[in-house]
Protein backbone atom coordinates (compact mmCIF):
# COMPACT_ATOMS: atom_id res chain seq x y z
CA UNK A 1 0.99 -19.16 -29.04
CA UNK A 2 -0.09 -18.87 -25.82
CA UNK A 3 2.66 -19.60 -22.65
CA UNK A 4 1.33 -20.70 -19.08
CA UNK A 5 3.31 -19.60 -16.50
CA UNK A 6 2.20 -21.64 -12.56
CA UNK A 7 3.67 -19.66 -10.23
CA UNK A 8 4.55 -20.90 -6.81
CA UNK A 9 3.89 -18.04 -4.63
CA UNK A 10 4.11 -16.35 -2.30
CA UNK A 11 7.28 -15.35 -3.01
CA UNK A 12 8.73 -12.24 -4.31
CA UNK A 13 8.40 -11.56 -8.19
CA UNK A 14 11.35 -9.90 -8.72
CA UNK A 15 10.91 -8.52 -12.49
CA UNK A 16 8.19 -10.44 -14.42
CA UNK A 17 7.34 -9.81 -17.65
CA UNK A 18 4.06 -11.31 -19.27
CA UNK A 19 4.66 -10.68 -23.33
CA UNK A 20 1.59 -9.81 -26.00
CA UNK A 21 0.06 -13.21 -26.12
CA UNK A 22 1.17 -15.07 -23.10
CA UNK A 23 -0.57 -16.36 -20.15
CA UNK A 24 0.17 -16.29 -16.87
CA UNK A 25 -1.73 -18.30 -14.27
CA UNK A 26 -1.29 -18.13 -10.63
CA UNK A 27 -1.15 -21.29 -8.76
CA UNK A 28 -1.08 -18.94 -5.56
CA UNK A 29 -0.61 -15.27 -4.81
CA UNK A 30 1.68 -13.76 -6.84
CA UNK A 31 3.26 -11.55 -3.56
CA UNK A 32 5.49 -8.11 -4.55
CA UNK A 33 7.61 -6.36 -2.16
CA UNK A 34 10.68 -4.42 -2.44
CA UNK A 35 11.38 -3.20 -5.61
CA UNK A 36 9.48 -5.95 -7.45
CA UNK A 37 8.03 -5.26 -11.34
CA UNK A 38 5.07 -6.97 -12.79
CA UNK A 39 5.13 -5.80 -16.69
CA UNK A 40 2.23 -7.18 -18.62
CA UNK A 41 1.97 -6.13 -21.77
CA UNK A 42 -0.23 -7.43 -24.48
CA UNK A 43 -1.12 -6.06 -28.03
CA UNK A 44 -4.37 -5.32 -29.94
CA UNK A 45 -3.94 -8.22 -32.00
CA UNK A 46 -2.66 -10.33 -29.25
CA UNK A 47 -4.06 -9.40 -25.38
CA UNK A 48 -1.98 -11.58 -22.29
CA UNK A 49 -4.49 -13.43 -20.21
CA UNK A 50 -3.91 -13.32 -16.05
CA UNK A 51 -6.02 -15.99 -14.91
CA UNK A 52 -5.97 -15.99 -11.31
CA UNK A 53 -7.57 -19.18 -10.06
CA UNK A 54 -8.96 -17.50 -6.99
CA UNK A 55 -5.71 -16.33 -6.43
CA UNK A 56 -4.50 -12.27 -5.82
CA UNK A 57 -1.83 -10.00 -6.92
CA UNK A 58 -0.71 -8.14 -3.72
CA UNK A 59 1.77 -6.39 -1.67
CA UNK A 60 3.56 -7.05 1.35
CA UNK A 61 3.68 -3.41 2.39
CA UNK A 62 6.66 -2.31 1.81
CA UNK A 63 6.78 -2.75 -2.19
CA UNK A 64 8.08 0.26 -4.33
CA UNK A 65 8.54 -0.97 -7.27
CA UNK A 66 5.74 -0.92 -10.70
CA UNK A 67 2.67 -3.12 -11.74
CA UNK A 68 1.97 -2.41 -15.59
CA UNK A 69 -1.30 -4.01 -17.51
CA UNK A 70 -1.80 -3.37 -20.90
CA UNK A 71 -4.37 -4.70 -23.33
CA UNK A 72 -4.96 -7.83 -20.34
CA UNK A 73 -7.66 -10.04 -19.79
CA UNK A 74 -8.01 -10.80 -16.06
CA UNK A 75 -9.96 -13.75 -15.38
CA UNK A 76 -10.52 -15.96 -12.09
């Protein structure tokens, strides 16, 4: 089963978690600062999907926190 999750961004992420199967697609950019996490984590048998629409993943500069991508398709 496959979950889309439109973001309205930019705005801070806080701790996001993208689970084996799941999708998440970015209506905008998906901004981190602070102490933000991004945790994507997919499985052989079921990869997430990131499909950015022309859309970015960034900083703000003064982010500390973690970005984790396993077993991900990125797309757009």
């Amino acid at each position: 089963m496959l979950l889309a999750a439109a973001l309205c961004a930019p705005a801070d992420a806080g701790v996001r978690q993208v689970k084996a199967g799941e999708t998440l697609t970015l209506a905008e950019d998906l901004v981190l600062s602070g102490d933000d996490v991004l945790d994507v984590a997919g499985t052989e048998a079921a990869p997430c999907t990131i499909v950015g629409n022309g859309h970015a993943i960034r900083t703000n500069g003064d982010w500390t926190g973690r970005l984790s991508l396993v077993r991900c398709t990125l797309r757009d």
